[in-house]
Protein backbone atom coordinates (compact mmCIF):
# COMPACT_ATOMS: atom_id res chain seq x y z
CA UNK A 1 75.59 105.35 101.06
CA UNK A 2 73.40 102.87 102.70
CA UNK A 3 73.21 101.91 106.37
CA UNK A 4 71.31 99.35 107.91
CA UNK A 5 71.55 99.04 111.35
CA UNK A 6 69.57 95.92 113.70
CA UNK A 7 68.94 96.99 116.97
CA UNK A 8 69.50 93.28 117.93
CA UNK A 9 69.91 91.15 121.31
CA UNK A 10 73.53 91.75 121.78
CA UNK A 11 73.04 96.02 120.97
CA UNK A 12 72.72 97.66 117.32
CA UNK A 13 74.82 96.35 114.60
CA UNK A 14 75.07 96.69 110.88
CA UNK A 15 74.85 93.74 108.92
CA UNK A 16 76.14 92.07 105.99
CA UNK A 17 73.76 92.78 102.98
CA UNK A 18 73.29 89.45 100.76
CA UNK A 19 70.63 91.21 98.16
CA UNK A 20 69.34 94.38 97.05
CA UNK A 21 67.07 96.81 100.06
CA UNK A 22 63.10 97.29 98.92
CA UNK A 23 61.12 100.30 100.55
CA UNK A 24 57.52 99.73 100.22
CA UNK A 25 54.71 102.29 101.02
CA UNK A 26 51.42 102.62 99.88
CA UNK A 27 48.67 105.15 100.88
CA UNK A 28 46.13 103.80 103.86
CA UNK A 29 49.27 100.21 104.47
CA UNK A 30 52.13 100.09 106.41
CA UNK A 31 55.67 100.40 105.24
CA UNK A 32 57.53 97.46 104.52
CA UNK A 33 61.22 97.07 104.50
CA UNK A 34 62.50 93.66 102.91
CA UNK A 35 66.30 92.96 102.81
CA UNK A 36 68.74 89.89 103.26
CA UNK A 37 71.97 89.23 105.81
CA UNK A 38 74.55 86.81 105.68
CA UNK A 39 73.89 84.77 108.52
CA UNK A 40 77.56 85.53 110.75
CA UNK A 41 78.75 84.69 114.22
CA UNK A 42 78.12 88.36 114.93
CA UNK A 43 74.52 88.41 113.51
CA UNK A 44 71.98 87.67 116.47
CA UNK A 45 68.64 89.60 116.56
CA UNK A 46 64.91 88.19 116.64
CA UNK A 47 61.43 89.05 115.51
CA UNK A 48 60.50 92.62 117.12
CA UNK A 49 63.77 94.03 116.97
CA UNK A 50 64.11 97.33 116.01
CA UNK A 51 65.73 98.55 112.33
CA UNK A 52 66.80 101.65 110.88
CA UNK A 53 67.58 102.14 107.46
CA UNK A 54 69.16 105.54 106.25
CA UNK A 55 70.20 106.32 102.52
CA UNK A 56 72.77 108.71 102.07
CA UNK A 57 71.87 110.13 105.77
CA UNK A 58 68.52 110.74 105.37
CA UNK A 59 66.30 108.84 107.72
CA UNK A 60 64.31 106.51 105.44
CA UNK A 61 62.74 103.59 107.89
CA UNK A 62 62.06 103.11 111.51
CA UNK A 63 60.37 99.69 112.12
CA UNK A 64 60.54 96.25 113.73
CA UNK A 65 61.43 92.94 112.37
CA UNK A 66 58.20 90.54 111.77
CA UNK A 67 59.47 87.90 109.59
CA UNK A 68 62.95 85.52 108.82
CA UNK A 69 63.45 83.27 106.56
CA UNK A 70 66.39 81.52 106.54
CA UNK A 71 68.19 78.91 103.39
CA UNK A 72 70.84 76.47 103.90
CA UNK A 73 73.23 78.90 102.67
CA UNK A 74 72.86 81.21 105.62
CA UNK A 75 70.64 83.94 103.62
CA UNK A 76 68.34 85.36 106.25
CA UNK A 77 65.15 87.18 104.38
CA UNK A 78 63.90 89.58 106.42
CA UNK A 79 60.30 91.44 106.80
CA UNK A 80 59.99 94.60 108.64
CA UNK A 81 57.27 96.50 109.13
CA UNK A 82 56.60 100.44 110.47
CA UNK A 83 54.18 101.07 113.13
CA UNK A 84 51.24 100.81 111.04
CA UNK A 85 51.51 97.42 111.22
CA UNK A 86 49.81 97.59 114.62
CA UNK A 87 46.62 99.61 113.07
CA UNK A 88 45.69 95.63 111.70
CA UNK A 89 44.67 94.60 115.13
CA UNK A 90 40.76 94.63 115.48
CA UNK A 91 38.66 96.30 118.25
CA UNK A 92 34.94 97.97 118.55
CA UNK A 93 34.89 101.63 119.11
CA UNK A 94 32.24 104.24 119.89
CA UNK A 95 32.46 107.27 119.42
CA UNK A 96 30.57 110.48 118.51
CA UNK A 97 31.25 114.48 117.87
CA UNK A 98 34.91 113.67 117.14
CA UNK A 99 37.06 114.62 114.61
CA UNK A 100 39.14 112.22 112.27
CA UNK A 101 42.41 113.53 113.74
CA UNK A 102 40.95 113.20 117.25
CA UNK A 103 40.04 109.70 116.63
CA UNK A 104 43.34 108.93 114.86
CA UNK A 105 44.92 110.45 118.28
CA UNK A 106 42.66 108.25 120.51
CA UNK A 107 43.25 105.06 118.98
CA UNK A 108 47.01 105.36 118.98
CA UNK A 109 47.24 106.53 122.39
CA UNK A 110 44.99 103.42 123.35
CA UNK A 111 47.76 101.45 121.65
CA UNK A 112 51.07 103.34 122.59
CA UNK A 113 52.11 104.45 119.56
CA UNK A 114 54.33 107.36 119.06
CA UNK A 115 52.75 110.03 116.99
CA UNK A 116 54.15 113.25 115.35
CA UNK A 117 51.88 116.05 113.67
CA UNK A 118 48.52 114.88 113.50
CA UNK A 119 46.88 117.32 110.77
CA UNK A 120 43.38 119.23 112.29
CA UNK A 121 40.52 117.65 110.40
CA UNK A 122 38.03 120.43 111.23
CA UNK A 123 34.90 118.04 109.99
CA UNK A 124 32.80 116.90 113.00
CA UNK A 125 31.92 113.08 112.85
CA UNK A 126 28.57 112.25 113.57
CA UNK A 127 28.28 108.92 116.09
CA UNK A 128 29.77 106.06 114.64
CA UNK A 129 30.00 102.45 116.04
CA UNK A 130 32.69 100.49 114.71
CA UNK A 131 32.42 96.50 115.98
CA UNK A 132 34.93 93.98 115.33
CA UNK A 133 37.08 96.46 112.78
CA UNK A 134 41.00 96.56 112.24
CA UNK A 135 41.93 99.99 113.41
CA UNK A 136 43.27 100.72 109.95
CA UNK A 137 39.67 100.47 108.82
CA UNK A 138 38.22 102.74 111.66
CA UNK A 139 40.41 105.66 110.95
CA UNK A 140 39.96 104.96 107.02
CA UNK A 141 36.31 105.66 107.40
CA UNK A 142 36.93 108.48 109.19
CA UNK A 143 39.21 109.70 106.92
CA UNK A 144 37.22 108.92 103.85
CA UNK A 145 34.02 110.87 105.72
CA UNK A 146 35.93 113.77 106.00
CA UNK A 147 37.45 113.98 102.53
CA UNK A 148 33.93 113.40 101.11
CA UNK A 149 32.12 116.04 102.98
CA UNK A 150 35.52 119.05 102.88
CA UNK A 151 36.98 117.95 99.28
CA UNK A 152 40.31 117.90 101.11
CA UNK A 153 42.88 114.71 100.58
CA UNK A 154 44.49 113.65 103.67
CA UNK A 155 47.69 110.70 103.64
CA UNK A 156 48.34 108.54 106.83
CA UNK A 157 52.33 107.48 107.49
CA UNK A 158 55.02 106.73 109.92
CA UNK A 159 57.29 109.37 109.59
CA UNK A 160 60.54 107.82 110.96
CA UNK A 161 59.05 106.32 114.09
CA UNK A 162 56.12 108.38 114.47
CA UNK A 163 52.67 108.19 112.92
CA UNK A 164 51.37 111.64 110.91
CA UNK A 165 48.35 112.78 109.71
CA UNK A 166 49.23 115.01 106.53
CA UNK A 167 47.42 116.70 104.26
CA UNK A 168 48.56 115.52 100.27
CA UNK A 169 49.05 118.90 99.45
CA UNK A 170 52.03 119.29 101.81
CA UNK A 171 53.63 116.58 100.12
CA UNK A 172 53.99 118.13 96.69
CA UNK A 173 57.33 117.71 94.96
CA UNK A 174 59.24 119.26 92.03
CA UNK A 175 60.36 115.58 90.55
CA UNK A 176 58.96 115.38 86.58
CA UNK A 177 58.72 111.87 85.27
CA UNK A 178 59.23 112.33 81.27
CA UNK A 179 60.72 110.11 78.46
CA UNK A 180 63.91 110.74 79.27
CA UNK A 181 63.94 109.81 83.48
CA UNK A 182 60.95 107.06 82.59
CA UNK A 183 62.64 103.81 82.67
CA UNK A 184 59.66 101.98 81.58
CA UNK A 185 55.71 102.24 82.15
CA UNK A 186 52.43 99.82 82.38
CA UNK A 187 49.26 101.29 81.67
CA UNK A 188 45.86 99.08 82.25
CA UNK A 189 42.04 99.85 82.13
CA UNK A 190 39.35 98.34 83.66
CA UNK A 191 35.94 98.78 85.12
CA UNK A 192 36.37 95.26 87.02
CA UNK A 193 36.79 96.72 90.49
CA UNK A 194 36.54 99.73 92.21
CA UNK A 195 34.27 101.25 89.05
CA UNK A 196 30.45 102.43 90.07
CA UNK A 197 28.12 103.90 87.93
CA UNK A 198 25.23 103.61 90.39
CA UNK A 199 24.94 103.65 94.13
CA UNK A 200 22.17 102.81 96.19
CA UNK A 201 22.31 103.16 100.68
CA UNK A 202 19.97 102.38 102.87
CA UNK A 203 18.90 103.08 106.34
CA UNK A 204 17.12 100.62 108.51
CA UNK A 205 15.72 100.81 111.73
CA UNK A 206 13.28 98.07 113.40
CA UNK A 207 11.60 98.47 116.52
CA UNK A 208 8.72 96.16 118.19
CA UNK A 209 6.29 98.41 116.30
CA UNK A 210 7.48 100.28 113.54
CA UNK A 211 9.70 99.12 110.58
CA UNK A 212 11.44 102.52 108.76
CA UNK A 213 13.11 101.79 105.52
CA UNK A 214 14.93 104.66 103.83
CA UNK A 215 16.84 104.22 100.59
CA UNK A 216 18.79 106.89 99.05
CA UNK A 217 20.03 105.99 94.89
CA UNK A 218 22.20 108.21 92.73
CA UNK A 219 22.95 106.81 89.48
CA UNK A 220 24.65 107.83 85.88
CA UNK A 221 21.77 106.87 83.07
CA UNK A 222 24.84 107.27 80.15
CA UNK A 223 27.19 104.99 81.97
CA UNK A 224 24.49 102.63 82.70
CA UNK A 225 24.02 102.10 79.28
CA UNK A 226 27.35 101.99 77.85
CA UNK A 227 28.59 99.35 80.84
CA UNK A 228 25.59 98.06 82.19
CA UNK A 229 24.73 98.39 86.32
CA UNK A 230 27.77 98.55 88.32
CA UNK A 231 26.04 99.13 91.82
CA UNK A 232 27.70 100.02 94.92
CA UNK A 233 25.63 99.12 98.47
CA UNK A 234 25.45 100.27 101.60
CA UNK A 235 23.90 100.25 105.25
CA UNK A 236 24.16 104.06 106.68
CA UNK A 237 22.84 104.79 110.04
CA UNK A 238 20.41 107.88 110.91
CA UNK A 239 22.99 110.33 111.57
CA UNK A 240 24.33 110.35 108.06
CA UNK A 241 22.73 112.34 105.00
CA UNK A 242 22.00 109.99 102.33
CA UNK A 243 21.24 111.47 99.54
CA UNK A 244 24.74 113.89 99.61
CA UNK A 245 26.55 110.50 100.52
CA UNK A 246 25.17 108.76 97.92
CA UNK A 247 26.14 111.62 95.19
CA UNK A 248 29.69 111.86 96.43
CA UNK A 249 30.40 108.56 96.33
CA UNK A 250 28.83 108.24 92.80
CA UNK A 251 30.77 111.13 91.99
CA UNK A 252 33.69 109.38 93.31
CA UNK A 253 34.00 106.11 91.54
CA UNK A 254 32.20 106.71 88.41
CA UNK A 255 34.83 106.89 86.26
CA UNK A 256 36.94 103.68 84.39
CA UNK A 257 39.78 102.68 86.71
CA UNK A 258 43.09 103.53 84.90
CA UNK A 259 46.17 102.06 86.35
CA UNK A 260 49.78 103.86 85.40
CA UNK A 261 52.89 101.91 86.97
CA UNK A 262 56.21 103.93 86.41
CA UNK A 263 59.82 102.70 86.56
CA UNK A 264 62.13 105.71 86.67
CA UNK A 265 65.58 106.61 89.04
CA UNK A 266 65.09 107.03 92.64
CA UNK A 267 64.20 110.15 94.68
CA UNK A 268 64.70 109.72 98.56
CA UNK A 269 61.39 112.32 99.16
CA UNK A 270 58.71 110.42 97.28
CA UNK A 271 56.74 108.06 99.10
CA UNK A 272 52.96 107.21 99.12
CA UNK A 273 51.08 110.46 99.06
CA UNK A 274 53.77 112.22 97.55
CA UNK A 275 52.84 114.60 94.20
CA UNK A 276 55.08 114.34 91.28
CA UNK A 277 54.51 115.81 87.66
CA UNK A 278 54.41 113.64 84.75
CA UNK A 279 54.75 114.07 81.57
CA UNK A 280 54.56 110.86 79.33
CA UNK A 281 52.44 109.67 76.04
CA UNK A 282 50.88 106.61 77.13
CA UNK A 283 49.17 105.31 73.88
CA UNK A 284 45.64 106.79 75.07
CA UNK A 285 46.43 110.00 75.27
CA UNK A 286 49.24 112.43 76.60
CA UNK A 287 49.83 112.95 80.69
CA UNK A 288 51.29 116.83 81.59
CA UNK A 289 49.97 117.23 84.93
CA UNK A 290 50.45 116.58 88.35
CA UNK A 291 49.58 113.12 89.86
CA UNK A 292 49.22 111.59 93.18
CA UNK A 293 51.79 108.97 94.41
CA UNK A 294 49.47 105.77 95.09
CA UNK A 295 52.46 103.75 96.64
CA UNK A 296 55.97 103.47 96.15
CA UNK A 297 58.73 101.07 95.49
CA UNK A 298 62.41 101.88 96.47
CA UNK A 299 65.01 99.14 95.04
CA UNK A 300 68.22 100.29 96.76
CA UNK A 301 71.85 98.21 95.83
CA UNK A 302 75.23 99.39 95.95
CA UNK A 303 75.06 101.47 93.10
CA UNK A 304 71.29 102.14 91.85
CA UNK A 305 68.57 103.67 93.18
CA UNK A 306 65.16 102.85 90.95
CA UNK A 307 61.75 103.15 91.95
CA UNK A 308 58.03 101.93 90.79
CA UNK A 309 55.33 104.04 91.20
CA UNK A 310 51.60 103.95 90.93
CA UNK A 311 50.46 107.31 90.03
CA UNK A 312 46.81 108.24 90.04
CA UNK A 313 44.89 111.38 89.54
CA UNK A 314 44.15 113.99 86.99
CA UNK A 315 43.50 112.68 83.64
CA UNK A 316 43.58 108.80 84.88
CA UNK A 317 40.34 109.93 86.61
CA UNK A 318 37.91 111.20 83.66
């Protein structure tokens, strides 16, 4: 069963559906909720009202309306987005000795929104100055720091109304993806984006007498030569180790960027971060492992549930 319910201008209400419901999440984005309404003499609710969208009683959306769209017919298309939404505004922040979690905490606090668990990061930040950044970004590179330096895989999400810090292991599942529950896949290769095979950062500092250039280069000779330089750049400041930031991050996107898109029958506990076990031939070789959730596509209607996912991980990354 689905209910929608618009916490509108005249009190909540449950609209008319016109069209299917889409759940959207995606690891380091907001969630996005997309439906349509018949446009009624009861209907009456504006951009930032609240909606709640529950499947079968479990909670699956808590966010506010951003967009309508209306036709001649009286379709209303509406946007919605979770609080994440507000981690797109841009600020400058300083900050040093902090943790990711503790800067996660500080930002939302400075922004009043609600929080639930926010996961201990343990790794120490050295000082970072963030000018001009979205928010999303500032607590991405914190993030991202901490993963590279602890080896430990952390997921950001609104959690029903409140924002959670989670680490991906917690969100393992026991769904398997095979043959038989695979509706249909898409499987791509490239080494177009995201693909580095050698990474060069360098530190900087100018005074009125003294001019300090330090550049720290990690590099793979054998995937040099079979794809020519692919070179990833950087400015670092003095508080960060080059040459171990330079390896991990070489380490990190060396390999060709595989792409696995999955149409199979819903499950109401996957989302982006979410673990599932797959077990497919995809032409290149055979998947039978567990792979990372990259985002998530729920297509609710009356009578299906389907989903999309982009799985990553394990083999897709040698």
């Amino acid at each position: 069963m689905i209910e929608l319910l618009i916490d509108g201008v005249k009190g909540v209400f449950m609209p008319t559906l016109a069209d299917n419901i889409t759940l959207y999440t995606e690891k380091w984005s907001m969630g996005e909720l997309k439906f349509k309404v018949l446009k009624d003499g009861s209907i009456d609710f504006k951009e930032g009202n609240a909606v709640i969208l529950r499947v079968n009683g479990k909670n699956m959306f808590y966010g506010y309306v951003f967009t309508k769209k209306r036709t001649k017919d009286g379709i209303i298309s509406v946007t919605c987005y979770d609080q994440l939404r507000y981690l797109k505004n841009k600020d400058t922040y300083t900050y040093s000795n902090k943790k990711a979690s503790e800067v996660i905490k500080m930002i939302c606090d400075d922004y009043n929104l609600k929080t639930g668990v926010i996961t201990d990061t343990g790794y120490i930040l050295p000082e970072r100055i963030e000018d001009n950044t979205t928010l999303f970004d500032i607590i991405y590179t914190a993030i991202n720091l901490t993963e590279l330096h602890t080896k430990k895989n952390y997921v950001l999400y609104d959690d029903f109304g409140k924002i959670v810090l989670n680490k991906c292991e917690n969100l393992k599942t026991n769904l398997l993806i095979n043959k038989e529950t695979a509706i249909d896949f898409d499987y791509k290769t490239t080494i177009d984006t995201g693909v580095y095979n050698k990474v060069k950062l360098l530190h900087k500092k100018d005074t009125k007498y003294t001019h300090i250039r330090n550049e720290y280069q990690s590099s793979d000779p054998a995937k040099i030569k079979e794809w020519g330089i692919l070179q990833y750049y950087q400015h670092i400041d003095e508080n960060t180790d080059g040459n171990a930031t330079a390896k991990a991050i070489l380490d990190f996107n060396k390999t060709k960027n595989r792409k696995l898109i999955i149409n199979t029958f819903g499950n109401l506990y996957i989302r982006a971060g979410s673990s599932v076990h797959i077990n497919l031939d995809i032409g290149d070789f055979i998947i039978n492992e567990e792979m990372e959730v990259y985002s998530c596509l729920h297509k609710f209607s009356d009578n299906e549930h389907t989903m999309e996912l982009d799985v990553r991980g394990g083999i897709l990354n040698e």
